[in-house]
Protein backbone atom coordinates (compact mmCIF):
# COMPACT_ATOMS: atom_id res chain seq x y z
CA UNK A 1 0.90 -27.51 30.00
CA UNK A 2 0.00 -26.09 33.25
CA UNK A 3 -0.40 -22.53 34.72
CA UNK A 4 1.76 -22.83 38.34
CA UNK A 5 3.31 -19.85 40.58
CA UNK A 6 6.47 -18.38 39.44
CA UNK A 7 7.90 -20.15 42.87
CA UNK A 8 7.12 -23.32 41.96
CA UNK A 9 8.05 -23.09 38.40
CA UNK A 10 12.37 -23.56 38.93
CA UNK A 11 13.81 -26.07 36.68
CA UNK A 12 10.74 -25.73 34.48
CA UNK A 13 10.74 -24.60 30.72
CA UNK A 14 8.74 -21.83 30.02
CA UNK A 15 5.71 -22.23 26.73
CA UNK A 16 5.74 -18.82 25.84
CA UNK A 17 7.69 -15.39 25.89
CA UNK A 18 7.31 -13.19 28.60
CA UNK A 19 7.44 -9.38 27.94
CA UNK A 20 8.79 -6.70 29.78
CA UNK A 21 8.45 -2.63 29.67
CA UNK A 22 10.94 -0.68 31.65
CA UNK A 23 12.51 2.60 30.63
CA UNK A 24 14.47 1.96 27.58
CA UNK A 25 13.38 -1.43 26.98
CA UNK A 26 10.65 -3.14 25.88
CA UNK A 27 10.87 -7.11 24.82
CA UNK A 28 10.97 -10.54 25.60
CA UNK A 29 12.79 -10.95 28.77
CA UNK A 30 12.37 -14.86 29.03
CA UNK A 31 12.37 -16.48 25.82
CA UNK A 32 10.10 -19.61 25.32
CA UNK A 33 11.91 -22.89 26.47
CA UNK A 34 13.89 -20.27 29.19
CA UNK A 35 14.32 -22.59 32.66
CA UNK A 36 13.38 -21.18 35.07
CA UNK A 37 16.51 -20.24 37.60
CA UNK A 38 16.18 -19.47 41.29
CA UNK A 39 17.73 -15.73 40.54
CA UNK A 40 14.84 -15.19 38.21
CA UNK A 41 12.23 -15.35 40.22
CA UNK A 42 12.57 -11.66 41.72
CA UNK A 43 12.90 -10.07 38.23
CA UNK A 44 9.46 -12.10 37.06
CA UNK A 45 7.43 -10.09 40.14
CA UNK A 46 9.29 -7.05 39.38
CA UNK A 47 7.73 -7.40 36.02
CA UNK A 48 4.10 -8.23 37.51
CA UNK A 49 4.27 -12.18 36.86
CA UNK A 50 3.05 -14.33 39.89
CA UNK A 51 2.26 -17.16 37.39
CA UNK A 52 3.49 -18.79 33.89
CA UNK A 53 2.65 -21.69 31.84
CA UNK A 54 5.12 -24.77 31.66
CA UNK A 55 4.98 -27.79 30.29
CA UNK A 56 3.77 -29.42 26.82
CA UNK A 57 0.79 -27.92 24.78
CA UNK A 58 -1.99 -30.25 24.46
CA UNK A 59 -2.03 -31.88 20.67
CA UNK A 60 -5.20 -29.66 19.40
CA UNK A 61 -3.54 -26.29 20.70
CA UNK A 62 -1.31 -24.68 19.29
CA UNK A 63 1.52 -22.02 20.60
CA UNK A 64 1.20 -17.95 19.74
CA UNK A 65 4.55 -18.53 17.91
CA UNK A 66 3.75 -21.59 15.99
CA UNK A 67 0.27 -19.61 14.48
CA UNK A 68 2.72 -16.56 13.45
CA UNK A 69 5.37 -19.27 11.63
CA UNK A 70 2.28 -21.11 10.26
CA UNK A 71 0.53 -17.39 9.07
CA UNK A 72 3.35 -16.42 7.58
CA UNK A 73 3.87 -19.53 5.20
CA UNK A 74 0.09 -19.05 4.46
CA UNK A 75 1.15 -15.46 3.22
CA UNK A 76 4.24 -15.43 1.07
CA UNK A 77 4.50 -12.40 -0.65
CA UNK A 78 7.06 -11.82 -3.71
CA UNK A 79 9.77 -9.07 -2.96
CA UNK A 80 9.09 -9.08 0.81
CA UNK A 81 10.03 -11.68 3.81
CA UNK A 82 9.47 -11.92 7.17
CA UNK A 83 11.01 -10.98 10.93
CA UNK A 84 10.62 -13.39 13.64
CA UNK A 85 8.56 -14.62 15.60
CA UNK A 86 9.09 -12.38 18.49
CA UNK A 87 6.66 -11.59 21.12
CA UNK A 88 4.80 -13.84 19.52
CA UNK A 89 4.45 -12.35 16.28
CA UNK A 90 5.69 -11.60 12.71
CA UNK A 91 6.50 -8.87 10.97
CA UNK A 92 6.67 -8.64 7.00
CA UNK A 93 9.42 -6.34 5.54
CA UNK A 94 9.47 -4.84 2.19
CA UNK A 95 12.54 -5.57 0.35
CA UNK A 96 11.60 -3.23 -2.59
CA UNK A 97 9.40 -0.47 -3.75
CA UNK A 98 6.37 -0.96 -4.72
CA UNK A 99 2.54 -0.81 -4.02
CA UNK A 100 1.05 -2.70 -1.69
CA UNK A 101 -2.24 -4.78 -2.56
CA UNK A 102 -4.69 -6.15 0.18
CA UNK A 103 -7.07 -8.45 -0.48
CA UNK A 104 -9.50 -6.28 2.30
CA UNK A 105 -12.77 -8.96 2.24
CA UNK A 106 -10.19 -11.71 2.74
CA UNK A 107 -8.57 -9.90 5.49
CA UNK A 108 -11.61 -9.31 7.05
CA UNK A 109 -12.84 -13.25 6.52
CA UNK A 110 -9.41 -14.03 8.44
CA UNK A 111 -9.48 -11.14 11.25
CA UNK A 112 -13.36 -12.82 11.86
CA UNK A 113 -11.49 -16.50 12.48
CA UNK A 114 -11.90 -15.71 16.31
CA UNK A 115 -8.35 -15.61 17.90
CA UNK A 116 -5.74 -14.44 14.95
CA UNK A 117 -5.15 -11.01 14.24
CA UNK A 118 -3.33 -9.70 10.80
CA UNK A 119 -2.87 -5.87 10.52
CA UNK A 120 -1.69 -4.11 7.05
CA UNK A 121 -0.62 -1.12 5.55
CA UNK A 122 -3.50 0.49 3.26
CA UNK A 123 -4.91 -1.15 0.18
CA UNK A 124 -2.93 0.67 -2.70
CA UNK A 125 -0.20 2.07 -0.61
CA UNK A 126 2.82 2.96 -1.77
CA UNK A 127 5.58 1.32 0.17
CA UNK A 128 9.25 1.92 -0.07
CA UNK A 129 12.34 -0.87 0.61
CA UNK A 130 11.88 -2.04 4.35
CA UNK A 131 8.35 -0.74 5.06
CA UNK A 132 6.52 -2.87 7.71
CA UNK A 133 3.96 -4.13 5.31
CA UNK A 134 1.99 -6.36 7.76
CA UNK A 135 1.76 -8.03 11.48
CA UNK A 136 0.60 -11.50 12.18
CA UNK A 137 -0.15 -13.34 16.12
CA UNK A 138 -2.79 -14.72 17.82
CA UNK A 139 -4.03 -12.85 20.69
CA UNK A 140 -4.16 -15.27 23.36
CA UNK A 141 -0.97 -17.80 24.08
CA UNK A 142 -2.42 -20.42 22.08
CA UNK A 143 -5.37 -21.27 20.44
CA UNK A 144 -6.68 -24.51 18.37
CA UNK A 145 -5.71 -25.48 15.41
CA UNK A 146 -8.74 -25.24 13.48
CA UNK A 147 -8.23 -21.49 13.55
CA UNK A 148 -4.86 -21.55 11.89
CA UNK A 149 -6.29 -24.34 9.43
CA UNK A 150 -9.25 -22.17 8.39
CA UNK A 151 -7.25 -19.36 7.76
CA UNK A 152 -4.56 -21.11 5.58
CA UNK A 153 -7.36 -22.87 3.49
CA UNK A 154 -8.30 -19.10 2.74
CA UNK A 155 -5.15 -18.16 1.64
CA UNK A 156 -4.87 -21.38 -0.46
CA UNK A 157 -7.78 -20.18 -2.31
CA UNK A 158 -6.77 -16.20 -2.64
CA UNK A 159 -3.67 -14.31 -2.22
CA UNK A 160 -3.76 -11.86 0.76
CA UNK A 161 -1.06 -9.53 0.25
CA UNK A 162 0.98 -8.49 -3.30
CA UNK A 163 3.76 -5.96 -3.32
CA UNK A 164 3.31 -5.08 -7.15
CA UNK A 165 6.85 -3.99 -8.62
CA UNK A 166 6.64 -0.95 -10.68
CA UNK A 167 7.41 -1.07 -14.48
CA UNK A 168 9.43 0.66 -16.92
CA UNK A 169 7.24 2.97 -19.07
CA UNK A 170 7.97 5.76 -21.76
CA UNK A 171 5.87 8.63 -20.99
CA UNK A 172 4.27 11.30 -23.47
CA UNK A 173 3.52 14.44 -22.14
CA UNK A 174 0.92 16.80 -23.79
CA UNK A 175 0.59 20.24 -22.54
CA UNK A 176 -2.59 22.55 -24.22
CA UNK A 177 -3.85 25.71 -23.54
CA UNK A 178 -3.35 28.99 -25.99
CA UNK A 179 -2.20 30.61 -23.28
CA UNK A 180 1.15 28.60 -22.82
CA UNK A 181 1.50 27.76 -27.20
CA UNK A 182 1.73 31.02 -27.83
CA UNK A 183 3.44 32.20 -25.12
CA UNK A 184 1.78 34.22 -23.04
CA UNK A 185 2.68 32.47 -20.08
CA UNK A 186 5.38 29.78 -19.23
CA UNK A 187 4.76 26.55 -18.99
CA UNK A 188 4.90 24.99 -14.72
CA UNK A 189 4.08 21.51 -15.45
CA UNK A 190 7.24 19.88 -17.43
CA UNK A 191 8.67 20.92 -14.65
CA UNK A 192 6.40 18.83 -11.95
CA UNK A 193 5.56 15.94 -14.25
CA UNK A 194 9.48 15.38 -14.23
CA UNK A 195 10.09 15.66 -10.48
CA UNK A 196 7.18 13.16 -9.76
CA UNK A 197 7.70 10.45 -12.87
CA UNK A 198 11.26 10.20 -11.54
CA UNK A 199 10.68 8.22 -8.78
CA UNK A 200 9.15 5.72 -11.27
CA UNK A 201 11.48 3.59 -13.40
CA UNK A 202 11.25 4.30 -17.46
CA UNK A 203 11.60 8.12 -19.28
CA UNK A 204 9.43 10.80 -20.65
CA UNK A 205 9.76 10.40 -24.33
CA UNK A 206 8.72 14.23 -24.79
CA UNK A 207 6.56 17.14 -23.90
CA UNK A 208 4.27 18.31 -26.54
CA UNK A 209 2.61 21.63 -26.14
CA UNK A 210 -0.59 21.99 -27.77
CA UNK A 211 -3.08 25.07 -28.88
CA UNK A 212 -6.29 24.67 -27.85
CA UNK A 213 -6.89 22.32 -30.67
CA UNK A 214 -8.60 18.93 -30.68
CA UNK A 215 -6.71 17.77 -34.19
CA UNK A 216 -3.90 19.49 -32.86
CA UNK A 217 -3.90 17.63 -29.53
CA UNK A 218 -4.67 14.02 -30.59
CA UNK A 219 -2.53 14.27 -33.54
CA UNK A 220 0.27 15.42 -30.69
CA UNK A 221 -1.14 11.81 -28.47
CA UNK A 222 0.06 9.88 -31.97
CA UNK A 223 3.24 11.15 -32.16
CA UNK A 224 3.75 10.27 -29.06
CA UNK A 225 2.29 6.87 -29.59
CA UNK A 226 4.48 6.71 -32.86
CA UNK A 227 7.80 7.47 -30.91
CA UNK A 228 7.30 4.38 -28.28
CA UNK A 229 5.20 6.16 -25.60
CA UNK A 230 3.30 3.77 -23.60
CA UNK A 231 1.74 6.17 -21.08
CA UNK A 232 -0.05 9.29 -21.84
CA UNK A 233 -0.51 12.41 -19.76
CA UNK A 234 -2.64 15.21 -20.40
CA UNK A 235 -2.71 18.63 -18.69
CA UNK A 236 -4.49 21.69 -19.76
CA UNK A 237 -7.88 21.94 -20.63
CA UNK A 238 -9.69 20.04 -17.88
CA UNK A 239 -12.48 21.49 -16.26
CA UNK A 240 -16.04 22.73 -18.03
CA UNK A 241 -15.16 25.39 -20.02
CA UNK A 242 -16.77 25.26 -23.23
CA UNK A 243 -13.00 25.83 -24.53
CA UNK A 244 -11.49 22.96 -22.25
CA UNK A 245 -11.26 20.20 -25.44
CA UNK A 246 -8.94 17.55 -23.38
CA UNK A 247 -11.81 15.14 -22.56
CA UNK A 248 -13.24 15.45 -26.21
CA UNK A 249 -10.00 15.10 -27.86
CA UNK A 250 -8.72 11.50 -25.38
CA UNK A 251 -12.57 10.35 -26.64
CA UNK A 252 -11.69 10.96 -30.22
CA UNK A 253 -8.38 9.50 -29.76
CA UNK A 254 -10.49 6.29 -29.50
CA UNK A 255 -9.40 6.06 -25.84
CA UNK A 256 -11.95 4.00 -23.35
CA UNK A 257 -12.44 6.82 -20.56
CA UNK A 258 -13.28 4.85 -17.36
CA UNK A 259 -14.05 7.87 -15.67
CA UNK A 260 -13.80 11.89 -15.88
CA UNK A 261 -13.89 13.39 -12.66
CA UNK A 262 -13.32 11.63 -9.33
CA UNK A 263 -14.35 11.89 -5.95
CA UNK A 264 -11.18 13.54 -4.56
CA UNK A 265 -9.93 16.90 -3.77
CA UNK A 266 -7.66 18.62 -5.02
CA UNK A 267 -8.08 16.31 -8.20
CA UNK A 268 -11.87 16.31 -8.88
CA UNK A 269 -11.16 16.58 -12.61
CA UNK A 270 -8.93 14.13 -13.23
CA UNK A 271 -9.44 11.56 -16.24
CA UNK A 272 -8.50 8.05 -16.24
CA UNK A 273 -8.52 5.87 -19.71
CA UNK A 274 -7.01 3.81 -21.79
CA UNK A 275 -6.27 3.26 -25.48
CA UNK A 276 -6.02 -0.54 -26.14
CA UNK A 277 -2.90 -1.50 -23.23
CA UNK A 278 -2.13 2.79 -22.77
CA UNK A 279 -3.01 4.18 -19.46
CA UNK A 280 -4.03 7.98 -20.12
CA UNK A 281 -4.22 10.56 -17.10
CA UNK A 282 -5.77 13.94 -17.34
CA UNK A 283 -4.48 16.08 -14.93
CA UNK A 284 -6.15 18.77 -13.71
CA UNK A 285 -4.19 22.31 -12.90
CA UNK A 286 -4.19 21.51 -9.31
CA UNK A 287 -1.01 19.72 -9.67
CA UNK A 288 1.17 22.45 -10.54
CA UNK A 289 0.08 24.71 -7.40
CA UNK A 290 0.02 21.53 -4.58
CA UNK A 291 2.17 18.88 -3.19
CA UNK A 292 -0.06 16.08 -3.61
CA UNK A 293 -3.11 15.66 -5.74
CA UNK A 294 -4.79 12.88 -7.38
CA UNK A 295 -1.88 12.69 -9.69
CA UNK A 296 0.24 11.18 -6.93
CA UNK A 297 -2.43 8.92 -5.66
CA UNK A 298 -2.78 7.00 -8.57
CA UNK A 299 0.56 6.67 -10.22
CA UNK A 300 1.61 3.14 -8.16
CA UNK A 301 -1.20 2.01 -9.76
CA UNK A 302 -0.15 3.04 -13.08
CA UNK A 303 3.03 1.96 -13.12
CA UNK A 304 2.57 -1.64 -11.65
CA UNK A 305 0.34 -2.43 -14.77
CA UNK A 306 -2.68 -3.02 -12.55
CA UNK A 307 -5.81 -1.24 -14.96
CA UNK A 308 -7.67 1.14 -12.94
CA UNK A 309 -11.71 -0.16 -13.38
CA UNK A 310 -14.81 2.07 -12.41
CA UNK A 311 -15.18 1.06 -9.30
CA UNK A 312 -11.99 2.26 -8.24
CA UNK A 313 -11.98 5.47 -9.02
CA UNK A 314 -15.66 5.63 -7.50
CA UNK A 315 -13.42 4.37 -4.00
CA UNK A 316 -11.56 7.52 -3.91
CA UNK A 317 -14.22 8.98 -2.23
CA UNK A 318 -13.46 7.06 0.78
CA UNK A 319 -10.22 9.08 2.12
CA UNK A 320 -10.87 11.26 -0.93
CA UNK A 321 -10.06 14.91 0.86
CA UNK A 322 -6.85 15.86 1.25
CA UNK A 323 -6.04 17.96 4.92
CA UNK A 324 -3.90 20.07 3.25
CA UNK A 325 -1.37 20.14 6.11
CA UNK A 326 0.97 22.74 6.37
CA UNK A 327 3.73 20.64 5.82
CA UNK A 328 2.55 17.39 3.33
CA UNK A 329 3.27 13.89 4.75
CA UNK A 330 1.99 12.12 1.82
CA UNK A 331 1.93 9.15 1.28
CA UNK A 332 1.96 8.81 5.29
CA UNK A 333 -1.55 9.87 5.40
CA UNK A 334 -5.50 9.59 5.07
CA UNK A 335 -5.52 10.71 1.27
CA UNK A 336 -5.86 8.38 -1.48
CA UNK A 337 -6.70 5.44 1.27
CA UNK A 338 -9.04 3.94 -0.89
């Protein structure tokens, strides 16, 4: 391989792409293996390229294409594939829904290599069919192959990237508050909990409104149980109150609370737990009144059978505040980018 003057290079094959950015187009102009032509010597300067690189690469180099091809076997992911290479990268492509899982201290370990770049959607992020899920190149043209070597013994040992499919679940609903049981007031959440559960795959087996109750409300959790429900959500009774009993009645349900109350707003009091293989969400009255709360956030989660531990819900913090913009963009945003 050798780096000559675009003069000298006719006949030649080129090693590498060459990229140009005019009005309305930007791309490879020359593809790699391109000989050089007489004619295209004026449209190289026009695009600022006195010199290119011809030739073979030396055995212990290895081309920016090559590393993306070799990258992306390193990273297969189930339900996605890739585009490319093209300007000397990849591009991974969502063929389904689904949330997107990054392995973020392997990614880092890999980004550290010295010449390879990978860049991802968020950790956790909920991506729909045909997202652009990830990008993979080498910054310079080439660079050795120890590089790409290290980085696919990494991805031997640990997977990088998961899209998680969502599953099917049967949902039991149960509403409390005396407020709503003996009608005082109408109930507003059936009518949100069925907008957002049916982008999810599965059915709500029933909403149960409760009194402000505990027997009441866990014997209303059992029937739900009883019926086939394998996902239960709570609303009503969240906060501090001495009268709020949700909490107390999800403990005496014999439910394992991994956490009440998060580091997120709006969504501080929500309640994650489980009873046995049951995911349980308590969901605080901030979901009837906004777009996107902490209920949204963590639903991929739920639904791709992934159990939610401590530490995660301690993570919200991180991208924790919502912006409340005018007009919501979630999830094409900084909340719940944890």
């Amino acid at each position: 391989m050798e780096k000559i003057k675009v003069e000298d290079a006719v006949g030649k094959a080129l090693c590498h792409d060459l990229t140009a950015m005019v009005p309305g187009f930007k791309g490879a102009l020359f593809k790699r293996g391109h000989v050089i032509e007489e004619k295209d010597i004026p449209t190289l300067l026009d695009i600022g390229k006195k010199t290119v690189y011809v030739g073979d690469f030396p055995e212990d180099l290895l081309h920016e294409e090559d590393c993306a091809i070799r990258l992306s076997m390193a990273v297969q992911v189930e339900g996605a594939h890739y585009e490319g290479p093209s300007e000397g990268k990849v591009l991974l492509i969502a063929d389904r829904r689904g949330m997107l899982r990054v392995n973020t201290g392997l990614l880092e370990q890999i980004n550290r290599i010295g010449d390879i770049t990978i860049t991802t959607l968020p950790d956790h992020y909920r991506a729909e069919a045909g997202a652009r899920l990830a990008s993979m190149r080498i910054v310079p043209l080439f660079t050795e192959k120890k590089q790409i070597e290290e980085a696919e013994r990494l991805c031997d040992e640990n997977k990088l990237l998961r899209l998680l499919p969502y599953r099917e679940l049967t949902v039991g609903v149960i509403v409390t508050g005396s407020e709503i049981y003996h009608g005082r007031i109408k109930d507003r959440f059936e009518s949100v909990v069925r907008k957002k559960l049916a982008y999810y795959p599965g059915k709500i087996a029933g909403i149960k409104i409760c009194d402000d109750d505990t027997e009441m409300i866990i014997n209303a959790a059992k029937e739900h149980i009883d019926s086939g429900a394998d996902f239960l959500i709570f609303t009503g009774g969240m906060s501090v109150d001495p009268d709020d009993l949700t909490p107390g009645a999800v403990k005496k349900l014999g439910a394992d609370i991994i956490r009440y109350g998060v580091p997120s707003q709006p969504g501080n009091m929500t309640l994650v737990a489980y009873l046995g293989d049951i995911p349980i969400l308590g969901v605080p009255g901030a979901a009837i009144s906004l777009p996107t709360t902490m209920f949204d956030v963590l639903l991929p989660q739920i639904y791709t059978g992934e159990r939610f531990t401590k530490d995660d819900l301690i993570r919200l913090g991180n991208g924790g505040l919502c912006q409340m913009c005018k007009e919501c963009h979630y999830p094409n945003c900084t909340f719940g980018r944890y």
